[in-house]
N, C-alpha and C. Protein backbone atom coordinates (compact mmCIF):
# COMPACT_ATOMS: atom_id res chain seq x y z
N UNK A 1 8.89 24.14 -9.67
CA UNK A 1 8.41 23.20 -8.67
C UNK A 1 6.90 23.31 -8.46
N UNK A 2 6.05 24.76 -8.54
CA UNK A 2 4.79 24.31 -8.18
C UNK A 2 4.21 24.51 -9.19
N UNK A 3 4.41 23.59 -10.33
CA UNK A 3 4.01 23.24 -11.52
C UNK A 3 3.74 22.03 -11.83
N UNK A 4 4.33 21.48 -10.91
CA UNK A 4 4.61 19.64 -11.12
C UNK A 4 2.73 19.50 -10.22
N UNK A 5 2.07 19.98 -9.06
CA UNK A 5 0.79 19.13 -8.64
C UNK A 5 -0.29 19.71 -10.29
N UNK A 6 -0.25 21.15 -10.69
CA UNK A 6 -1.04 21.35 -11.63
C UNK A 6 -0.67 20.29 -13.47
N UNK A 7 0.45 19.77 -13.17
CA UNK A 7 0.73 18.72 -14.44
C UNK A 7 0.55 17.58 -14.28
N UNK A 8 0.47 17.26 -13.09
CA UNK A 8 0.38 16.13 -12.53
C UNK A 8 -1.64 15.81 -12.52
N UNK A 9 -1.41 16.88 -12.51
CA UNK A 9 -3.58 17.07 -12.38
C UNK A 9 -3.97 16.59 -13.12
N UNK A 10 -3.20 17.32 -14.28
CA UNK A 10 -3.89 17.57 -15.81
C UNK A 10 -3.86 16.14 -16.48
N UNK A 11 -2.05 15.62 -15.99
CA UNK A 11 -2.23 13.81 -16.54
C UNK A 11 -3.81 12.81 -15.82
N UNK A 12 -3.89 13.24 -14.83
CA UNK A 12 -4.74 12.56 -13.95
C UNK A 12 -6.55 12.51 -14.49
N UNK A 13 -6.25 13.84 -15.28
CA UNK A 13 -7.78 14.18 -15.64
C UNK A 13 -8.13 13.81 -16.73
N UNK A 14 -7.00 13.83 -17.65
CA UNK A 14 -6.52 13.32 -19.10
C UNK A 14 -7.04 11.62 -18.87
N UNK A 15 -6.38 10.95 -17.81
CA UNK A 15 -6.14 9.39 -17.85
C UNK A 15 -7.81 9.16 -17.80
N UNK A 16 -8.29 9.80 -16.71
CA UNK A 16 -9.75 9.38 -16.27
C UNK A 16 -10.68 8.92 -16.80
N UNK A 17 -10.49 10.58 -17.96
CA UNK A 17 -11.44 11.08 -19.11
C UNK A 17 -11.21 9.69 -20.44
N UNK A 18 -10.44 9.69 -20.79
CA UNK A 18 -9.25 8.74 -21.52
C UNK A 18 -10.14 7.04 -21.20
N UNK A 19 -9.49 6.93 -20.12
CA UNK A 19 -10.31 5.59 -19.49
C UNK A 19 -11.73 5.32 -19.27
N UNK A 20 -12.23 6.35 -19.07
CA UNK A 20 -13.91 6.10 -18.79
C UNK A 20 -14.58 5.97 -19.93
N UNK A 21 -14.00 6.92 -21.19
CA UNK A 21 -14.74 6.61 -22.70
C UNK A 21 -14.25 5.50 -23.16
N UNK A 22 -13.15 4.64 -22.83
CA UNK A 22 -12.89 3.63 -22.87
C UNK A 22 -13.87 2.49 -22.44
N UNK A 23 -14.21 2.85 -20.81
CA UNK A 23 -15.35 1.80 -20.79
C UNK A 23 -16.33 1.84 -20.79
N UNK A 24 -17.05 3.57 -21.20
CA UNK A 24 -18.27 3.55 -22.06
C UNK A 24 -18.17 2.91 -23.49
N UNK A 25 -17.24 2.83 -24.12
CA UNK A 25 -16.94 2.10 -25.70
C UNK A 25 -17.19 0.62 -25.50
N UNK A 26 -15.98 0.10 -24.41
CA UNK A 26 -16.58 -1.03 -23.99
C UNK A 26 -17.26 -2.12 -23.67
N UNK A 27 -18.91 -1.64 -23.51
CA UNK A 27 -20.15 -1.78 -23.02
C UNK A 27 -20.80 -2.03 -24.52
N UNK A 28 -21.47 -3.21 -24.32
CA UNK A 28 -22.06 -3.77 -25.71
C UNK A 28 -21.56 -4.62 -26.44
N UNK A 29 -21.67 -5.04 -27.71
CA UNK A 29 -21.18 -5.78 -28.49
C UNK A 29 -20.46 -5.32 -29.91
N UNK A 30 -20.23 -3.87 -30.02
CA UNK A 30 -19.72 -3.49 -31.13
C UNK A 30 -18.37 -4.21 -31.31
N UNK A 31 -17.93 -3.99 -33.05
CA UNK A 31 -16.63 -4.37 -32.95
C UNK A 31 -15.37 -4.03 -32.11
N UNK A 32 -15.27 -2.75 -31.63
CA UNK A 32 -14.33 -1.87 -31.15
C UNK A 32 -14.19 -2.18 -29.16
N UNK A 33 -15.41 -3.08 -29.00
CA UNK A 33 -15.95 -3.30 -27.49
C UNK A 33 -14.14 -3.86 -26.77
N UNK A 34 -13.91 -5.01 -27.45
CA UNK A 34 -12.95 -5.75 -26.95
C UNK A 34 -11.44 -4.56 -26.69
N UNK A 35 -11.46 -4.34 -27.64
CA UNK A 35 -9.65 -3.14 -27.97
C UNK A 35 -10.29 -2.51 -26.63
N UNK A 36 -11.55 -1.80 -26.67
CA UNK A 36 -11.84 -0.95 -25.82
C UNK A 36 -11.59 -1.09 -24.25
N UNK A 37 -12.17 -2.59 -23.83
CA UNK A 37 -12.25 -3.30 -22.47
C UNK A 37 -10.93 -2.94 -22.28
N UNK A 38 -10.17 -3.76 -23.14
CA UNK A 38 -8.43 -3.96 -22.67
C UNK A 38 -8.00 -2.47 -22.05
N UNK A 39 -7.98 -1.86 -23.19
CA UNK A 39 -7.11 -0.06 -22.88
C UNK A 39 -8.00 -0.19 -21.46
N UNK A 40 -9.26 0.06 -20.90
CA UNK A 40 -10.11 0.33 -20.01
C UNK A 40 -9.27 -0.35 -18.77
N UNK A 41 -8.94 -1.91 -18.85
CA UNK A 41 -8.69 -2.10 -17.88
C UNK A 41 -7.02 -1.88 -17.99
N UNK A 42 -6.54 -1.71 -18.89
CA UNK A 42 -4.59 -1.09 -18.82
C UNK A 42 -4.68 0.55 -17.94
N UNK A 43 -6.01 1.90 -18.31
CA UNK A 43 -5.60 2.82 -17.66
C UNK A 43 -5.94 3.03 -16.84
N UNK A 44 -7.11 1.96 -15.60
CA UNK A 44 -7.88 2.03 -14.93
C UNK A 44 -7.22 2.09 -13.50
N UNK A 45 -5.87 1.27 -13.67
CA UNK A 45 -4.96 1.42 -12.07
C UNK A 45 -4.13 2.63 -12.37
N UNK A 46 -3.45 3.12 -13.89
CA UNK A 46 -2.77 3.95 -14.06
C UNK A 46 -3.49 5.11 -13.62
N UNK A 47 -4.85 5.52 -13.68
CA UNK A 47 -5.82 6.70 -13.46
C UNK A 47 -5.54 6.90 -11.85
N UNK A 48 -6.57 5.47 -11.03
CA UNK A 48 -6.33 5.35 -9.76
C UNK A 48 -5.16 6.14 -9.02
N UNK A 49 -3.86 5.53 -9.70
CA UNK A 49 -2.25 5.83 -8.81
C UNK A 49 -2.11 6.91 -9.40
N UNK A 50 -2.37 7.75 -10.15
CA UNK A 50 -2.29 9.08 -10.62
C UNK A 50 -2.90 10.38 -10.17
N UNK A 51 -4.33 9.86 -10.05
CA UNK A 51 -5.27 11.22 -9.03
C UNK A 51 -4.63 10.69 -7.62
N UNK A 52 -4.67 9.89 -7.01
CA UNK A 52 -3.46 9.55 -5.77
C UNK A 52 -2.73 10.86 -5.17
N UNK A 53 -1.56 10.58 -6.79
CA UNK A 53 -0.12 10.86 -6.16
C UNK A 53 -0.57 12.59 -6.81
N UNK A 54 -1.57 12.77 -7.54
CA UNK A 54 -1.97 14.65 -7.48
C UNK A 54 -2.41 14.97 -6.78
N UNK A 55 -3.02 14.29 -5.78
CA UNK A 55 -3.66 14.24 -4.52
C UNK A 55 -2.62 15.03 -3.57
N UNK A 56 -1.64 14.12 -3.01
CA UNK A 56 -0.54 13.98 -2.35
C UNK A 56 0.25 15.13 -2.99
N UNK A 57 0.46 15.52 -4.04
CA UNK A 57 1.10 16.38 -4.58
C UNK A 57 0.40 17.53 -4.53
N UNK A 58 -0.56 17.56 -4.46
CA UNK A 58 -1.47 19.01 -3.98
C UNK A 58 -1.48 19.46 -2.40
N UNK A 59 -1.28 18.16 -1.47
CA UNK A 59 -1.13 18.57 -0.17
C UNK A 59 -0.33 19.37 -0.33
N UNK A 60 0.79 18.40 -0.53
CA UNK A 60 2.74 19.01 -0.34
C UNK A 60 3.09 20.32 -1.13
N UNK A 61 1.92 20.68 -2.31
CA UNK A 61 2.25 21.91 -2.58
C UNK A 61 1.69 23.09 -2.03
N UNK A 62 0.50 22.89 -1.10
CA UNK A 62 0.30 23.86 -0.45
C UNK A 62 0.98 23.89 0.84
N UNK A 63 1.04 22.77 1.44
CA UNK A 63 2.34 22.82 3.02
C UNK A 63 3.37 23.92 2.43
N UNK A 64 4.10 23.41 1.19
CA UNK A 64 5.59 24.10 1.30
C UNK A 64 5.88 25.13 0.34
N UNK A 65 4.89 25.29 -0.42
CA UNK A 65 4.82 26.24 -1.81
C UNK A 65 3.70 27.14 -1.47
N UNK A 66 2.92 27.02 -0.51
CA UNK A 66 1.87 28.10 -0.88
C UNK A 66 1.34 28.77 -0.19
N UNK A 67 2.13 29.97 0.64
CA UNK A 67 1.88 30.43 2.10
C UNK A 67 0.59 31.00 2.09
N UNK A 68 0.46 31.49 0.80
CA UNK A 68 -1.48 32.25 0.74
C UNK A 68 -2.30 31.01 0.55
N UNK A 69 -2.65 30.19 0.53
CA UNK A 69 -4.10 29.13 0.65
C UNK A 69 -3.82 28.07 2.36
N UNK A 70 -4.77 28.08 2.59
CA UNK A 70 -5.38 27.37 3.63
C UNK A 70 -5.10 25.49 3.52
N UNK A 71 -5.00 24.36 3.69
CA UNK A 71 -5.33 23.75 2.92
C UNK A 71 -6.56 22.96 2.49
N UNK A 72 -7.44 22.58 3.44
CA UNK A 72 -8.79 22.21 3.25
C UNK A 72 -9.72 23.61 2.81
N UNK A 73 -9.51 24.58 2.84
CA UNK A 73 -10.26 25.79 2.62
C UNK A 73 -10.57 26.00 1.34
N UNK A 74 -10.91 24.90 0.11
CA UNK A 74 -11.27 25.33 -1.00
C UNK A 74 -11.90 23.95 -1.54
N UNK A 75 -12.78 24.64 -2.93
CA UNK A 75 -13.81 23.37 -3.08
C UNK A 75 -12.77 22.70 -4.10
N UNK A 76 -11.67 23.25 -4.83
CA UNK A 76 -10.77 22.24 -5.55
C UNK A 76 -10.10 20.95 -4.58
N UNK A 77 -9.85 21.43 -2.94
CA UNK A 77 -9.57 20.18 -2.32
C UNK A 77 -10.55 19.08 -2.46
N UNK A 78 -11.50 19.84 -1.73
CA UNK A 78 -12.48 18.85 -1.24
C UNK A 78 -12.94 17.95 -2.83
N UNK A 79 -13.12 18.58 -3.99
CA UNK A 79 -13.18 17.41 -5.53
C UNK A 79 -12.12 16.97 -5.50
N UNK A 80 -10.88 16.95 -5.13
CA UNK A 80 -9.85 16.66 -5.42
C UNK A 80 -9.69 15.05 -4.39
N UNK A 81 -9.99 15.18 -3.18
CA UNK A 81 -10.17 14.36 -2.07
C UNK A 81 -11.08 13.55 -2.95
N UNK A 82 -12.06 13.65 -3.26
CA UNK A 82 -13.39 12.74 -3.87
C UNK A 82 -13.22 12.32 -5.02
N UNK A 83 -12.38 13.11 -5.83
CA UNK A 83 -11.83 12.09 -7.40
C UNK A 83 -11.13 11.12 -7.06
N UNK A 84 -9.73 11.33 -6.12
CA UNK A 84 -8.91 10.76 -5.74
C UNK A 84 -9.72 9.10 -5.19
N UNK A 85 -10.95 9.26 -3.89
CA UNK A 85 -11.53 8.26 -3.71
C UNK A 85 -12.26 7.92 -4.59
N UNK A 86 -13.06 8.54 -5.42
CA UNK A 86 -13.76 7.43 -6.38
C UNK A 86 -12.70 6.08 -7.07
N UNK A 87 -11.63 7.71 -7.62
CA UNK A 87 -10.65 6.34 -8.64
C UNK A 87 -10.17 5.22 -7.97
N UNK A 88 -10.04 5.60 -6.26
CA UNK A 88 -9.93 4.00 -6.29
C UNK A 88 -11.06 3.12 -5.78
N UNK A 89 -11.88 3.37 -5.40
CA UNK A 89 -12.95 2.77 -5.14
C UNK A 89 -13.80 2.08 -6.44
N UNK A 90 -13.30 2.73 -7.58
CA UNK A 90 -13.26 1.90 -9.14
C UNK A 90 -12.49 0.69 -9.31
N UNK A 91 -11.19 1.34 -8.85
CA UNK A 91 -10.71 0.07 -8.99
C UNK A 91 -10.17 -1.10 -7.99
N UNK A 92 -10.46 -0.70 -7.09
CA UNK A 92 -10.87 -1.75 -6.03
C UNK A 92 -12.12 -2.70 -6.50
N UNK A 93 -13.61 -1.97 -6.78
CA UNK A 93 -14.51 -2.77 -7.70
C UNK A 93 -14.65 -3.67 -8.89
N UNK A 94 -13.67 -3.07 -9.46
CA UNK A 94 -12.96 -3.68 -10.97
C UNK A 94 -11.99 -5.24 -10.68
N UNK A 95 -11.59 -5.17 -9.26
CA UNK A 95 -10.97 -6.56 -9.06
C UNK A 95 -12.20 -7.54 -8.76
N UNK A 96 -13.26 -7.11 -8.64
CA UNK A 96 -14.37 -8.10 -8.66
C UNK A 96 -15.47 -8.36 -9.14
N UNK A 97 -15.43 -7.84 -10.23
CA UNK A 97 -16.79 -7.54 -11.32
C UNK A 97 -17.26 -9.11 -11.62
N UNK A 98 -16.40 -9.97 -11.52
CA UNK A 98 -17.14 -11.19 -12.06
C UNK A 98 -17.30 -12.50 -10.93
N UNK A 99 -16.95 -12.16 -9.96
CA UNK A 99 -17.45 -12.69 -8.82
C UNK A 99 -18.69 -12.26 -7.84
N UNK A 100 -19.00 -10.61 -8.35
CA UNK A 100 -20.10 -10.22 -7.50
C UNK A 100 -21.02 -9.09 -8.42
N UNK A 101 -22.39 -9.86 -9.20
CA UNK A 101 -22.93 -9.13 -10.24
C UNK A 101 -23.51 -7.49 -9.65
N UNK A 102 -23.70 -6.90 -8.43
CA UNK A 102 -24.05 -5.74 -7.94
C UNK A 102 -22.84 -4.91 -7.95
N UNK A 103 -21.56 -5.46 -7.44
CA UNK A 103 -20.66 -4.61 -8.11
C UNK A 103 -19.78 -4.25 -9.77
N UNK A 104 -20.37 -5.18 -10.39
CA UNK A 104 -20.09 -4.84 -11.50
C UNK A 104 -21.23 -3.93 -12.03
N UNK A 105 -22.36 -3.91 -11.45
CA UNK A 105 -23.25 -2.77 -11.93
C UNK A 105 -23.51 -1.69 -11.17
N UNK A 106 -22.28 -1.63 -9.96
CA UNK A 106 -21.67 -0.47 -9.34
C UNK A 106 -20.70 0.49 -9.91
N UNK A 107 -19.89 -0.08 -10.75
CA UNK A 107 -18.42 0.00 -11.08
C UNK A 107 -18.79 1.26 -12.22
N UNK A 108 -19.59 1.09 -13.32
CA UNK A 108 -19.86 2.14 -14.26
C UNK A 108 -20.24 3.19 -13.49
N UNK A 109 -21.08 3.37 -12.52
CA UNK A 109 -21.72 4.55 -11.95
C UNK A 109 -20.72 5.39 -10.94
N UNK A 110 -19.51 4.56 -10.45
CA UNK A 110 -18.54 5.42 -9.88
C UNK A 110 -17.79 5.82 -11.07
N UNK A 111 -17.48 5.32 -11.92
CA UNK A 111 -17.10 5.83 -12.98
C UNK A 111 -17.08 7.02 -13.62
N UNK A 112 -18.97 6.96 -14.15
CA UNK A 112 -19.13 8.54 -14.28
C UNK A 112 -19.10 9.15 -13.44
N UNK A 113 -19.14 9.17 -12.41
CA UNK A 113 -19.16 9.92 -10.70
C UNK A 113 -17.46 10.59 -10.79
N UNK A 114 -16.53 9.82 -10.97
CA UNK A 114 -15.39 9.94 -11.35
C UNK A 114 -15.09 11.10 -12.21
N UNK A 115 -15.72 10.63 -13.44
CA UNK A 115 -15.17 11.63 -14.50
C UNK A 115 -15.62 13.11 -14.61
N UNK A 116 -16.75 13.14 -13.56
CA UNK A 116 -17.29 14.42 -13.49
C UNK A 116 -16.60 15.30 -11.86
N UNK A 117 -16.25 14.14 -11.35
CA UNK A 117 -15.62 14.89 -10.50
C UNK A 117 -14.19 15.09 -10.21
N UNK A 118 -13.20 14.17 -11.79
CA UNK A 118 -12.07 15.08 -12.10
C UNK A 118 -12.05 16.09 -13.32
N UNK A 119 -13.42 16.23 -13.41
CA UNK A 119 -13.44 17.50 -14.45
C UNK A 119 -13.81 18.88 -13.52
N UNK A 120 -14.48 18.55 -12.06
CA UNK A 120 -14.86 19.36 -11.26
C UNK A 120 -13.75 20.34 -10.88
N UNK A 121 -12.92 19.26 -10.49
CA UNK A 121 -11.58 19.24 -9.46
C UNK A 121 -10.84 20.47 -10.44
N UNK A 122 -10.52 19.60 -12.00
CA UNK A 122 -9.60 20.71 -12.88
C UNK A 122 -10.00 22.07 -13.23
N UNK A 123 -11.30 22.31 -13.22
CA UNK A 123 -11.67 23.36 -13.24
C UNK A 123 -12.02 24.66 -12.27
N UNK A 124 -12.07 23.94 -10.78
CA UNK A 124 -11.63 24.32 -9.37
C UNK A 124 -10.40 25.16 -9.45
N UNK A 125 -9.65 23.93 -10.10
CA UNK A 125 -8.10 24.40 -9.16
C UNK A 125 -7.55 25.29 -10.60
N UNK A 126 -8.25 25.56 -11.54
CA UNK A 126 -7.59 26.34 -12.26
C UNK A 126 -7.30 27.85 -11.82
N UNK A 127 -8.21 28.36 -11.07
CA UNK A 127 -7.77 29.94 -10.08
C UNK A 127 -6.61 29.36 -9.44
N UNK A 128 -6.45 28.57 -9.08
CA UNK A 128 -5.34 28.71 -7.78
C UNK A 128 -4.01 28.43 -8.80
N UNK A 129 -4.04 28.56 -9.92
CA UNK A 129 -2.61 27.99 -10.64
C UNK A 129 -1.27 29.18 -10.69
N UNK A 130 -0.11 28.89 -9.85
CA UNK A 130 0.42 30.11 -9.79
C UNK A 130 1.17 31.31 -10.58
């Protein structure tokens, strides 16, 4: 059982990483741009609802699994809280990239903001793995 928030992480960090070189590939006119966009925007809600529910799954594993940690008392929460909001604050932006040109040249920069801060998060919470 308290294996499922650290697998659940790892999909989450996987998708991010996964998706963001996706829409760095994306960007430009190479041949590969288009395949790229698509996957970008197929893992971009899957990423979102994923750091979410590791989110949520990291609460619930320290409430009921983890009598030694605190739960705000570590910097893997607090990246964990902030991946969780970037990813969706990506894709909340991503529903409007072509109706409002400042957020589409918002949207890449939470992005990388994103990917560095679910690489933060996984490497945080790797001490605490039980």
């Amino acid at each position: 059982m308290e294996w499922i928030h650290p697998a659940l992480g790892l999909v989450a960090v996987l998708l991010v990483l996964w998706g963001g070189w996706q829409g760095l590939t994306a960007r430009g006119r190479r041949p590969e741009a288009p395949a790229a966009r698509r996957r970008h925007r197929r893992l971009g809600p899957a990423a979102a609802v994923t750091c979410t529910l590791a989110l949520v799954g990291g609460i619930a594993s320290v409430l009921w699994l983890r009598d030694d940690m605190d739960l705000a008392a570590t910097w893997h929460f607090r990246t964990g809280i902030a991946t969780a909001a970037l990813a969706v604050v990506a894709w909340v932006l991503s529903w409007q990239l072509h109706r409002h040109p400042s957020r589409k040249a918002l949207h890449p920069w939470v992005g990388i903001a994103l990917m560095g801060a679910a690489l933060a998060t996984f490497f945080l919470g790797l001490e605490h793995l039980p």
